[in-house]
N, C-alpha and C. Protein backbone atom coordinates (compact mmCIF):
# COMPACT_ATOMS: atom_id res chain seq x y z
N UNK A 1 120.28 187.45 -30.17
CA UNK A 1 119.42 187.81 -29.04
C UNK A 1 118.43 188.88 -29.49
N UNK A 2 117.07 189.04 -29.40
CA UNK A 2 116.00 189.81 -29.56
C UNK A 2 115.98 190.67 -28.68
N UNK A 3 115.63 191.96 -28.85
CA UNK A 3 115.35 192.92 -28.16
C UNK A 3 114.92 192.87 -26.49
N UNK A 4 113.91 192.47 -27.22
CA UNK A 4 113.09 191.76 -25.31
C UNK A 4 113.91 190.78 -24.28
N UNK A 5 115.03 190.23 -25.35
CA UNK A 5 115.76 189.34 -24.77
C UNK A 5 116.71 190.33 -23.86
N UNK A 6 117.13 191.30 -24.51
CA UNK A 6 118.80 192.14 -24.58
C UNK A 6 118.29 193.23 -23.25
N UNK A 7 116.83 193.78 -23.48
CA UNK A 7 116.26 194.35 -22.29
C UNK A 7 116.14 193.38 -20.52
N UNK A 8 115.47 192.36 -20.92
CA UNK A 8 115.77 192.03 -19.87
C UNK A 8 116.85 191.25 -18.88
N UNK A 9 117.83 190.83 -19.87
CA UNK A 9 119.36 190.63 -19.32
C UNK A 9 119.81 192.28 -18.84
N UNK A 10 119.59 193.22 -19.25
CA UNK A 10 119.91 194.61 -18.89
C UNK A 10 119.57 194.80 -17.72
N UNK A 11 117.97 194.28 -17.45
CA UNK A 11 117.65 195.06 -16.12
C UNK A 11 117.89 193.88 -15.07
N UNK A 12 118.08 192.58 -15.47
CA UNK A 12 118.39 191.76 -14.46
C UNK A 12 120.31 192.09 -13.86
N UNK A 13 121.05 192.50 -14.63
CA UNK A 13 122.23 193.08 -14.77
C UNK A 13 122.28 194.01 -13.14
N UNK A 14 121.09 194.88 -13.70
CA UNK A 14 121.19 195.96 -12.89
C UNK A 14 120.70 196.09 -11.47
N UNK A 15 119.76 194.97 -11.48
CA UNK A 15 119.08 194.59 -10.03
C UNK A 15 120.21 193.60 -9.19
N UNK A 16 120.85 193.07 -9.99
CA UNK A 16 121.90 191.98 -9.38
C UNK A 16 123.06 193.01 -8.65
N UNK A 17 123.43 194.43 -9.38
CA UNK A 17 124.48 195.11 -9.19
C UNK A 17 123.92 195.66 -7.91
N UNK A 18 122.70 196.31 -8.20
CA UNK A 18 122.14 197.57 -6.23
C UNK A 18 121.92 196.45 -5.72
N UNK A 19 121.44 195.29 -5.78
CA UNK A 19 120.94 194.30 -4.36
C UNK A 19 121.70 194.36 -3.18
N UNK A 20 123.04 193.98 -3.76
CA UNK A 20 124.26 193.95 -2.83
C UNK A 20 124.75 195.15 -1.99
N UNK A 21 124.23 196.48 -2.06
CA UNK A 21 124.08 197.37 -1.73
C UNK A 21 123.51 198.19 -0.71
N UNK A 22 122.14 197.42 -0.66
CA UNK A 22 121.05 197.51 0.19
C UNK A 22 121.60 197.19 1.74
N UNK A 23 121.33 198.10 3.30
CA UNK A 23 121.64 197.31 3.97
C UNK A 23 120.77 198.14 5.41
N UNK A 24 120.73 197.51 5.92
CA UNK A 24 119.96 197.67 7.18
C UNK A 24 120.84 198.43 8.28
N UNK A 25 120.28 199.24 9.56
CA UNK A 25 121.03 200.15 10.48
C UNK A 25 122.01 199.41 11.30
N UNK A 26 121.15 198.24 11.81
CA UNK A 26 122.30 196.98 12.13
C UNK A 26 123.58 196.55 11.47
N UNK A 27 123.59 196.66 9.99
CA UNK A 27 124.55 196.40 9.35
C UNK A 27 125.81 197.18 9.24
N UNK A 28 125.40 198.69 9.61
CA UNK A 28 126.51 199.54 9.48
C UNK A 28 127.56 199.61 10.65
N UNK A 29 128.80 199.77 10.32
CA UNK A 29 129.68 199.71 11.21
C UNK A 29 129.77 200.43 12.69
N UNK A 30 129.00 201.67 12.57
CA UNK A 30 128.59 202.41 13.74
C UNK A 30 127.15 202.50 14.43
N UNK A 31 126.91 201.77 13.82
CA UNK A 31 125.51 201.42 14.56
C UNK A 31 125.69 200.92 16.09
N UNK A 32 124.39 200.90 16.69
CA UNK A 32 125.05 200.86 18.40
C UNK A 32 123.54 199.79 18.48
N UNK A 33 123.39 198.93 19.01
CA UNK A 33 122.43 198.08 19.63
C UNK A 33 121.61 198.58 20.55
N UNK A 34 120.69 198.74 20.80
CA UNK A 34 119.99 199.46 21.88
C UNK A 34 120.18 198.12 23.29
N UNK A 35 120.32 199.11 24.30
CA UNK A 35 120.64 197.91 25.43
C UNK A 35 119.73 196.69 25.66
N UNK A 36 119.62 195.93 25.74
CA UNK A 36 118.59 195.03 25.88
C UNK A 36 118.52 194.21 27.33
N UNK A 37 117.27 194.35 27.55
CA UNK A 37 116.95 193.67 29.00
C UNK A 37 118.08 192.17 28.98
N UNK A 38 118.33 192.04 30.09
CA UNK A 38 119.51 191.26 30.63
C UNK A 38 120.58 191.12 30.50
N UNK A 39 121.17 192.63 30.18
CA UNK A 39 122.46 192.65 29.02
C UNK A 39 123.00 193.85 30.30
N UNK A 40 124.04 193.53 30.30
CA UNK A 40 125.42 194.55 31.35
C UNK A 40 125.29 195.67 30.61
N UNK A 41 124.91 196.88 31.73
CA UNK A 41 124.75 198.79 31.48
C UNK A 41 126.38 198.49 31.20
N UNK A 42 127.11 199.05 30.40
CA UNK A 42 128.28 199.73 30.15
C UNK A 42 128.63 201.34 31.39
N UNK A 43 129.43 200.98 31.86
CA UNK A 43 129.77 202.40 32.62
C UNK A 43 130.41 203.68 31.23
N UNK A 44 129.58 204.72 31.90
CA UNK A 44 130.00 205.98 31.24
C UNK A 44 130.11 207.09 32.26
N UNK A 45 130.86 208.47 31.66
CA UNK A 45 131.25 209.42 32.67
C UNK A 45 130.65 210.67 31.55
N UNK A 46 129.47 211.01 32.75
CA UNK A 46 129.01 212.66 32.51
C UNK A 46 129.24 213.67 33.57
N UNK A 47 129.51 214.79 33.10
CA UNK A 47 129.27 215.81 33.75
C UNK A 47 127.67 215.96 34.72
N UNK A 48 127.71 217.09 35.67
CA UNK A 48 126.66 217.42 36.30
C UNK A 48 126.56 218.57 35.96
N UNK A 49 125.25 219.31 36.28
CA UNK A 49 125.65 221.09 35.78
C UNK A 49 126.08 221.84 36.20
N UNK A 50 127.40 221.26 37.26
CA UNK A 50 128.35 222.33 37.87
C UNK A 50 129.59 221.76 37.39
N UNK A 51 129.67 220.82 35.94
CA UNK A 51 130.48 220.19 36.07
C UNK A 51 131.51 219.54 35.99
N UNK A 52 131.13 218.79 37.05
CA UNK A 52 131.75 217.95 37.85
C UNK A 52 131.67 216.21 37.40
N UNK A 53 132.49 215.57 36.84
CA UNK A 53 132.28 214.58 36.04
C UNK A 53 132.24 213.05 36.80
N UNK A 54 131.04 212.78 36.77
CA UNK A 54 130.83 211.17 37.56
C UNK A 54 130.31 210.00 36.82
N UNK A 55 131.20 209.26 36.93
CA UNK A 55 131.02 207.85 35.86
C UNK A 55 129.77 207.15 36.77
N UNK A 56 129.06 206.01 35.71
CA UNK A 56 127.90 205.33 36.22
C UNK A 56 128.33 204.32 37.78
N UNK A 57 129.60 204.16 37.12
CA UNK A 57 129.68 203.22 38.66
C UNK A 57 129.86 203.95 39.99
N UNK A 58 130.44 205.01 40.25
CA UNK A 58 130.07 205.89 41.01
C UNK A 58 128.95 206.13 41.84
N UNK A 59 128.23 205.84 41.02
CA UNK A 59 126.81 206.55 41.84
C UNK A 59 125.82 205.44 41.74
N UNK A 60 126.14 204.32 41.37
CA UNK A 60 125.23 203.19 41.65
C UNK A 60 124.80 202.67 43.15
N UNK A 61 124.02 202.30 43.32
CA UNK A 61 123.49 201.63 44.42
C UNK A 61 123.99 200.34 44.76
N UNK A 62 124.17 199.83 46.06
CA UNK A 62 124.42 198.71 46.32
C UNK A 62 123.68 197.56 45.73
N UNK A 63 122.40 197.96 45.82
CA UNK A 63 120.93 197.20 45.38
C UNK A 63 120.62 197.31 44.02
N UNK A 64 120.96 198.34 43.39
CA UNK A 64 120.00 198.54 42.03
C UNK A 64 120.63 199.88 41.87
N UNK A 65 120.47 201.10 40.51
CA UNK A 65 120.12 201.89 39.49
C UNK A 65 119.34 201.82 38.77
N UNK A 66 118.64 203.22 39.29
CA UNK A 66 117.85 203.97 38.36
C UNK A 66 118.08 204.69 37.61
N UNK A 67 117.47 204.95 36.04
CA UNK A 67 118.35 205.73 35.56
C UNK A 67 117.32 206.44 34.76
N UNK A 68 117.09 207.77 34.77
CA UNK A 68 115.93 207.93 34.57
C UNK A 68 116.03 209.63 33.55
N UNK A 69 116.01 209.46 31.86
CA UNK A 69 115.99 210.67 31.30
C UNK A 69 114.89 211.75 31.53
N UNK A 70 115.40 212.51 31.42
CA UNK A 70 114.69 213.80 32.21
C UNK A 70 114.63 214.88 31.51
N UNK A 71 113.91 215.97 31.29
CA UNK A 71 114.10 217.39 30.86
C UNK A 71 113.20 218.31 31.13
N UNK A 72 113.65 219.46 31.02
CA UNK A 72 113.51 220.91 31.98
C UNK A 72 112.09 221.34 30.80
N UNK A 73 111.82 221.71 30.09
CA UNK A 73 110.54 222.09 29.45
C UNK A 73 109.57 221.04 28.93
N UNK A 74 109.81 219.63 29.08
CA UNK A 74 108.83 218.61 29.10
C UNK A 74 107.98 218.52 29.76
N UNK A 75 106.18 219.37 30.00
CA UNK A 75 105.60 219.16 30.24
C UNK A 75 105.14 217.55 30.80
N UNK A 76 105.79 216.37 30.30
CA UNK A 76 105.59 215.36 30.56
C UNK A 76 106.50 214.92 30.86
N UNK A 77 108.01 215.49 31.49
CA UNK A 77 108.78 215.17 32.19
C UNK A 77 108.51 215.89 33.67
N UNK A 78 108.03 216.87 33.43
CA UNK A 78 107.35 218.23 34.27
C UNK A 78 106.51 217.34 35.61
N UNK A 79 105.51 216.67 34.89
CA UNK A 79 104.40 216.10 35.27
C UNK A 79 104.67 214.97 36.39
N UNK A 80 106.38 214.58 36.11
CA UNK A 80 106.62 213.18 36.73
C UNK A 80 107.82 213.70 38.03
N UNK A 81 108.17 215.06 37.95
CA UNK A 81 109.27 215.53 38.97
C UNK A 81 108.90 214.82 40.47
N UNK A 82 107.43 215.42 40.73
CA UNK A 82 107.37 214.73 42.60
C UNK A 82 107.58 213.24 42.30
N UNK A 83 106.82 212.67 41.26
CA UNK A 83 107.27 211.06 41.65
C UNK A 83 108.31 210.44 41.02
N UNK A 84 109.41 211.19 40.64
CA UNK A 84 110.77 210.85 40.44
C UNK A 84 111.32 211.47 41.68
N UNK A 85 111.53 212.34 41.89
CA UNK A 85 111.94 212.63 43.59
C UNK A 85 111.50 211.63 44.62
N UNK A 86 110.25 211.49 44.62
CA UNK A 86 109.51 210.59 45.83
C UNK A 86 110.25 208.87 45.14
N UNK A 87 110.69 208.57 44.07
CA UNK A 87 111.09 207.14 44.14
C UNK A 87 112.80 207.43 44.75
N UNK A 88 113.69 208.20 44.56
CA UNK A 88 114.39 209.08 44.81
C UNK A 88 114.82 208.60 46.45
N UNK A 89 113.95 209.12 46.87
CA UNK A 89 113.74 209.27 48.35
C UNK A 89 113.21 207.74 48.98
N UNK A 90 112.27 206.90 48.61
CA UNK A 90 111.69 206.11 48.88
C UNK A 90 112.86 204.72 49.04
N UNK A 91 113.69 205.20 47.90
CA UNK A 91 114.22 203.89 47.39
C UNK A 91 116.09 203.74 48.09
N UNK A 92 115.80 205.19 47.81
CA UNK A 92 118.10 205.36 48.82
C UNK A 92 117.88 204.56 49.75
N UNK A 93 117.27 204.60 50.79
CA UNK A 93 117.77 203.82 52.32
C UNK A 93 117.51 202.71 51.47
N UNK A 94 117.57 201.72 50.60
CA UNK A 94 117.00 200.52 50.56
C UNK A 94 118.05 199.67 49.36
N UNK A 95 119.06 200.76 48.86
CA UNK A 95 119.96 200.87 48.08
C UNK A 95 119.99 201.17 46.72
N UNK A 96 118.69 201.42 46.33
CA UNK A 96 118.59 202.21 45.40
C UNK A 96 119.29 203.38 44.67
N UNK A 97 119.40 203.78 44.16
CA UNK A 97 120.07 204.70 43.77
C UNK A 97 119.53 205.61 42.25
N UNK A 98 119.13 206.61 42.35
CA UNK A 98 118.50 207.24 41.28
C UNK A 98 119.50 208.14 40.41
N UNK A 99 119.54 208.35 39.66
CA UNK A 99 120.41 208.90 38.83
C UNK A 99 119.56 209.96 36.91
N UNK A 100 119.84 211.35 37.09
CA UNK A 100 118.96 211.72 36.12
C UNK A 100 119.86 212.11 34.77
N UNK A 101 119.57 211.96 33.53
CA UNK A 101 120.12 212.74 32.82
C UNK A 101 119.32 212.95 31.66
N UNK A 102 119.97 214.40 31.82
CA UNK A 102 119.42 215.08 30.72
C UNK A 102 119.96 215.51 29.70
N UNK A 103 119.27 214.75 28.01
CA UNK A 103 120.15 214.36 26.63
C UNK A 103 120.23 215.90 25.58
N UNK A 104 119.09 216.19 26.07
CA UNK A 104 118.56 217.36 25.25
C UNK A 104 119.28 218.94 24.92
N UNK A 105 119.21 218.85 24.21
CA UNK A 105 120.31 219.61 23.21
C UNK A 105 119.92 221.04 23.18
N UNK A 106 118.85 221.37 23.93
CA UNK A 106 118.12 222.77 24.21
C UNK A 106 117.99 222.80 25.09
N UNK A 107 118.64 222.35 26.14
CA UNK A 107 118.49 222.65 27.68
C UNK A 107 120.07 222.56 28.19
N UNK A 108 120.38 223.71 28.16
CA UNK A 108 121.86 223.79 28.97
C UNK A 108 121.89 223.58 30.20
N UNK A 109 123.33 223.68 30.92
CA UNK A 109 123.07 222.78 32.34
C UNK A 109 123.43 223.82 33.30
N UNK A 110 122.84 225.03 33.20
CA UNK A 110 122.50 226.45 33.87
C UNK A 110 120.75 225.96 33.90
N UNK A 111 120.34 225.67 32.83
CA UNK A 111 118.80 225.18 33.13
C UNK A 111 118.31 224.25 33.80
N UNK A 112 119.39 223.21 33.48
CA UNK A 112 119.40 221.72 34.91
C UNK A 112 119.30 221.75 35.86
N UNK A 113 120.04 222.56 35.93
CA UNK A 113 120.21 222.82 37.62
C UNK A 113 119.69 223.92 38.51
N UNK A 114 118.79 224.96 37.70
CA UNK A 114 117.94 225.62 38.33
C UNK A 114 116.55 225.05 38.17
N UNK A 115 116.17 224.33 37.57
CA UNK A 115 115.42 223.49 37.28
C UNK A 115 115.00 222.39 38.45
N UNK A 116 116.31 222.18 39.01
CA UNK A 116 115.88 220.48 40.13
C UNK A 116 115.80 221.65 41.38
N UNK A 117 117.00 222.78 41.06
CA UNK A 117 116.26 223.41 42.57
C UNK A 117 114.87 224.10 42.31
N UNK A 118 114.30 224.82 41.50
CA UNK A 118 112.84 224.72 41.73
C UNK A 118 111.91 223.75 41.73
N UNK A 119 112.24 222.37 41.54
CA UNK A 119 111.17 221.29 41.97
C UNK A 119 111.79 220.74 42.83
N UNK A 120 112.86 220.87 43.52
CA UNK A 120 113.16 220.43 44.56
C UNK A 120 113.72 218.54 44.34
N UNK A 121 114.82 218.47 43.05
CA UNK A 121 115.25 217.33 42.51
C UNK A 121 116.65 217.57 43.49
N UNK A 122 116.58 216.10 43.89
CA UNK A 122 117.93 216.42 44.88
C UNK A 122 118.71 214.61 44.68
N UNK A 123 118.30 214.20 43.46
CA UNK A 123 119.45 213.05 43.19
C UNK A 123 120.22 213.95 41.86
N UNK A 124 121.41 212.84 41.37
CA UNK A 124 122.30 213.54 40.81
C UNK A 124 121.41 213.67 39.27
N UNK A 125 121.76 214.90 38.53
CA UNK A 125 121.22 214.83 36.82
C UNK A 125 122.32 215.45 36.12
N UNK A 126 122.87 214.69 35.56
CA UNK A 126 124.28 214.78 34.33
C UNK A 126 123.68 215.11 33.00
N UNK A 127 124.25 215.90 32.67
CA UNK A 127 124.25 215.80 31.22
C UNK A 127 124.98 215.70 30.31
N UNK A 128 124.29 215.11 29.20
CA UNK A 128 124.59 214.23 27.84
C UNK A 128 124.80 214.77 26.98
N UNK A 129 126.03 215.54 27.00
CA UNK A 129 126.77 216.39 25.67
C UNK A 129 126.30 215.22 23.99
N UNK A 130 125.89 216.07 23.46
CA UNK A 130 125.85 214.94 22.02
C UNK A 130 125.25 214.05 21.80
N UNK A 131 124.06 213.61 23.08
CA UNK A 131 123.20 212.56 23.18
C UNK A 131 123.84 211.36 23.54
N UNK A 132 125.08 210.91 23.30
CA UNK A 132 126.15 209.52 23.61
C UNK A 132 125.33 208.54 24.61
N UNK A 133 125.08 209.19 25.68
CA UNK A 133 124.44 208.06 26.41
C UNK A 133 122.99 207.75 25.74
N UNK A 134 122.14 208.91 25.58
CA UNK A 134 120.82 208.65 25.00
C UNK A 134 120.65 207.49 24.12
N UNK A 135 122.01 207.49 23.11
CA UNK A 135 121.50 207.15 21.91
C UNK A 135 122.04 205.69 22.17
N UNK A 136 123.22 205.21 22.65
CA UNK A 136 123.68 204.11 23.48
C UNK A 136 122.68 203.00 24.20
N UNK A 137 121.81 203.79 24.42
CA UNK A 137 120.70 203.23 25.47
C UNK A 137 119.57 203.01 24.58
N UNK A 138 119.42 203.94 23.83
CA UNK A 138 118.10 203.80 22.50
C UNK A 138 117.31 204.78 23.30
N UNK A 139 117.32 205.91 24.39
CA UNK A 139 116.55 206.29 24.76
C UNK A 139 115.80 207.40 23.86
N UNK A 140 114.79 207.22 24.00
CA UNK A 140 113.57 208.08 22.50
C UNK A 140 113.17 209.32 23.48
N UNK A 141 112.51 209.29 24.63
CA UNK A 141 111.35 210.16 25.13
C UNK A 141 111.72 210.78 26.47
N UNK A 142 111.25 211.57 27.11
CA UNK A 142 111.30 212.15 28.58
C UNK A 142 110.03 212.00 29.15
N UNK A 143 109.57 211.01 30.15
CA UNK A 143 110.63 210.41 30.93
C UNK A 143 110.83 209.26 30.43
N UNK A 144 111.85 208.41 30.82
CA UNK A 144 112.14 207.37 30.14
C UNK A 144 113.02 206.49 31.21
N UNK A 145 112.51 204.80 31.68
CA UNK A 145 113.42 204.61 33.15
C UNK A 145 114.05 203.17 32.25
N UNK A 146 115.17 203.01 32.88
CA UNK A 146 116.47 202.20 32.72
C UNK A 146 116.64 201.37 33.93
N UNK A 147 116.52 200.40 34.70
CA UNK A 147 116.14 199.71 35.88
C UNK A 147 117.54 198.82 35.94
N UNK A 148 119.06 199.10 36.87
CA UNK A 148 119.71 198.39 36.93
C UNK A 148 119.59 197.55 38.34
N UNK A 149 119.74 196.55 37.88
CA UNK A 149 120.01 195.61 38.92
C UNK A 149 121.17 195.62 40.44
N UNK A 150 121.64 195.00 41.14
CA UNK A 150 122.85 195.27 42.00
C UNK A 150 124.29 194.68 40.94
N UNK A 151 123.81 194.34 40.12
CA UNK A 151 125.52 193.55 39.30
C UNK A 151 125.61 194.27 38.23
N UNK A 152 124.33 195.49 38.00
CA UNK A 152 124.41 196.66 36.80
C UNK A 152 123.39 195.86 35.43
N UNK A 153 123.08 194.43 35.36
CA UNK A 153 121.98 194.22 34.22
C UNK A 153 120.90 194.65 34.15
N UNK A 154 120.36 195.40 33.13
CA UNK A 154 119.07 195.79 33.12
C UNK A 154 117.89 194.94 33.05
N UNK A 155 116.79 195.44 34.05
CA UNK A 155 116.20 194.46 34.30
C UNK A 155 114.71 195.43 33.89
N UNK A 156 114.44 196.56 33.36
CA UNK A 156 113.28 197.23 33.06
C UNK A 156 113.95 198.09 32.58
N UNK A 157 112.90 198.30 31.67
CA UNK A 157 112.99 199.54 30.29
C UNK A 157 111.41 200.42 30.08
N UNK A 158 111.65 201.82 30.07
CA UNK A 158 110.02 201.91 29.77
C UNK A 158 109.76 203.05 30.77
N UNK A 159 107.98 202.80 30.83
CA UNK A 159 107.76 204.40 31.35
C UNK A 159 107.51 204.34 32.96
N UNK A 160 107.36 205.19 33.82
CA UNK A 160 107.53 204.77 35.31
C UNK A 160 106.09 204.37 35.64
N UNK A 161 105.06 204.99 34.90
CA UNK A 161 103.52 204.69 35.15
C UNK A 161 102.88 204.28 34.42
N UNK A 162 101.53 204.30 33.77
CA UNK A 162 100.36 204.70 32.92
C UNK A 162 99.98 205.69 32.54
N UNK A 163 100.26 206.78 33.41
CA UNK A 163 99.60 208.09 33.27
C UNK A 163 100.31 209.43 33.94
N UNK A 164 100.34 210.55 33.02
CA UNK A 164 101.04 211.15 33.78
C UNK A 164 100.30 212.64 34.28
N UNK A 165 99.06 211.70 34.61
CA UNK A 165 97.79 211.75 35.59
C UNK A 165 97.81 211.95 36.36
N UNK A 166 98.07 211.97 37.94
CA UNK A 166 98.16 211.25 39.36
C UNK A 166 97.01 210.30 39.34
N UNK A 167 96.09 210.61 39.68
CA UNK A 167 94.67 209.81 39.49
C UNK A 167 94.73 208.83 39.16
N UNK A 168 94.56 209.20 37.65
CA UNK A 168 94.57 207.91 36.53
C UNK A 168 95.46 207.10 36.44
N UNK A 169 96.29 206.97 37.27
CA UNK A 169 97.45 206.02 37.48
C UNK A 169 96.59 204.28 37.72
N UNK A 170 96.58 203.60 37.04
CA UNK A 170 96.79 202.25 37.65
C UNK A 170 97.52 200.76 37.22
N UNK A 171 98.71 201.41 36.53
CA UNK A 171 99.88 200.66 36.64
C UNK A 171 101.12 201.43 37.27
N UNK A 172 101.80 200.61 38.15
CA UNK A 172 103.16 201.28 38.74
C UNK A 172 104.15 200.31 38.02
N UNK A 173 104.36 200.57 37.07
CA UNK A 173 105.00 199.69 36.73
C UNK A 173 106.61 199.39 36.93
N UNK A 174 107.55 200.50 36.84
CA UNK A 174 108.53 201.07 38.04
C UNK A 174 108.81 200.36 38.71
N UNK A 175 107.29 201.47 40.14
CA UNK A 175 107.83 200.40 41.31
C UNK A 175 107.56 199.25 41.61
N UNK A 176 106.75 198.77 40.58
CA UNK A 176 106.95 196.92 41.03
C UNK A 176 108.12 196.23 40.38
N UNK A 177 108.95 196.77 39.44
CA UNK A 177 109.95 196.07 38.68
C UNK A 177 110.96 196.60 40.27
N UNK A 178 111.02 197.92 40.52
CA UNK A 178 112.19 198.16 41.91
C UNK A 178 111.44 196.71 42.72
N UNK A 179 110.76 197.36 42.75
CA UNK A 179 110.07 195.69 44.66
C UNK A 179 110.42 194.28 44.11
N UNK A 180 110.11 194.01 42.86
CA UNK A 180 110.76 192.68 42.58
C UNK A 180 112.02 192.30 42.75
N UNK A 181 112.89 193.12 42.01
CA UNK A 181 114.30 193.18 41.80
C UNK A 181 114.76 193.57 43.73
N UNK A 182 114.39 194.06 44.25
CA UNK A 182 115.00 193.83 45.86
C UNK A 182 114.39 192.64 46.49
N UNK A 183 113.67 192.05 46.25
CA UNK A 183 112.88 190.85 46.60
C UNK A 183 113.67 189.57 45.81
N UNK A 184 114.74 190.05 44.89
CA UNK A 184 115.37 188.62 44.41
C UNK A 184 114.54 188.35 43.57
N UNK A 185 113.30 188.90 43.11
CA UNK A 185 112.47 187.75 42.16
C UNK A 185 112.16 188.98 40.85
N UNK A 186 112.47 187.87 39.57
CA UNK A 186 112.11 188.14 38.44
C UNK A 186 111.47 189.35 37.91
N UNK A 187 111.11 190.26 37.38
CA UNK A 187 110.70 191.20 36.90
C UNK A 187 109.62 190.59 36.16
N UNK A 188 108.48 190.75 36.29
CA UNK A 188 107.25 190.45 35.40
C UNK A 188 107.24 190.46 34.10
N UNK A 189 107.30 191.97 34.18
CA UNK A 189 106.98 193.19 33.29
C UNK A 189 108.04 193.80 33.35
N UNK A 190 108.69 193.72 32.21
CA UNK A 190 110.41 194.19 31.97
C UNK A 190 110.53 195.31 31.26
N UNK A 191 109.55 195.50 30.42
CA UNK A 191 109.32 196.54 29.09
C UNK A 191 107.92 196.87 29.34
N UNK A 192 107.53 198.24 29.43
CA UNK A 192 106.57 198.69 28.81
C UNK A 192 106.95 200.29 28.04
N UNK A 193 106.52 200.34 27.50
CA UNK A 193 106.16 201.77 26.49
C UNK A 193 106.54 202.85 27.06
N UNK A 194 107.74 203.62 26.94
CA UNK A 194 107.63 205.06 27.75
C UNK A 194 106.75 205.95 26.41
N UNK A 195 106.29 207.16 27.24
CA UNK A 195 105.89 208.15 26.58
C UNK A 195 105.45 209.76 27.05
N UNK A 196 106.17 210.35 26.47
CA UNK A 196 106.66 211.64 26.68
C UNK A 196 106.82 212.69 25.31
N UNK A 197 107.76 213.38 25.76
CA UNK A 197 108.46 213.87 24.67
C UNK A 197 109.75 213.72 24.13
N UNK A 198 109.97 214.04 22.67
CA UNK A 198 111.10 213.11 22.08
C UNK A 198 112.21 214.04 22.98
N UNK A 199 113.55 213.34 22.36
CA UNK A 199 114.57 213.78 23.06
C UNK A 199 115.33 214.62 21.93
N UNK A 200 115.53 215.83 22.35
CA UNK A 200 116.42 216.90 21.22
C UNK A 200 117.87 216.49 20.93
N UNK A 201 118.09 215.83 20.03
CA UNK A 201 118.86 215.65 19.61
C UNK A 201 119.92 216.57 19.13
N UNK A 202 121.48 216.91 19.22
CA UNK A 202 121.86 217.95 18.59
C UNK A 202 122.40 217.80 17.27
């Protein structure tokens, strides 16, 4: 065998050995799937910031869950408090049910909860020791909405508006996935883009 020969049996050797090696986030044993539209929410149990520990089925709605990440120095979670309250409010008598939590790893839940009483947040907001639910869900940003159905499948993923404008609003995208989903009919628009700020991971 010639040199050139003996070299490249060497490096073919060696590409054959790492190939098998190589592997994607999916592949690893603890990897978690991000929930995917039409797929059953898993029930989980968080604390509140007095707390007091309430699993998802608990506090679901007859009609639907909302589920909507949240945080206390997000200017662009900041921005969306009246119209997370006002869906909040709009949507309970109708069986709705809103539900907040907050993942973030720099906001203790002495801040949560003085937090909803100065904007005047009066559905429940748990928080997410360790991110577990965040990361379960794939949730990236604040705000960020999770749209359960009455049998708990998610039926919208994504951000509640266009803009976190008032004005410049002209997609609701939210509340037309809520009005569909109580109307029995299909969700259009299942996914769109949330965008905010990331979520602090600890």
């Amino acid at each position: 065998m010639n040199k050139l020969s003996a070299i490249a049996l060497l490096l073919a050797l060696a590409f054959a050995s790492t190939a098998g090696c190589a592997t994607k986030a999916s592949d690893t044993p603890n990897a978690k799937a991000a929930l995917a539209i039409g797929a059953a929410a898993p029930d989980f149990t968080l604390p509140d910031a007095d707390g007091r520990a309430h699993s998802l089925a608990s506090l679901k709605g007859k009609s639907g869950t909302l589920i909507l990440f949240v945080a206390t120095q997000c200017p662009y979670s900041n921005a969306y408090n009246a119209r997370m309250q006002k869906l909040a409010e709009d949507y309970r008598a109708r069986g709705v049910n809103v539900v907040g939590i907050n993942s973030n790893s720099t906001e203790p839940a002495a801040e949560v909860k003085q937090h909803a009483a100065d904007n005047g947040l009066n559905f429940t907001i748990l928080k997410d020791p360790g991110n577990q639910i965040a990361d379960r869900y794939d949730a990236q940003v604040t705000p960020e909405a999770y749209l359960l159905d009455a049998s708990g499948k998610l039926v919208y993923h994504g951000r509640i508006d266009n803009s976190r404008t008032g004005y410049l609003i002209t997609s609701t995208d939210l509340r037309d996935a809520i009005e569909a989903t109580l109307a029995g009919k299909p969700v259009e628009k299942a996914e769109a883009k949330a965008f905010g700020c990331s979520i602090k991971r600890g």
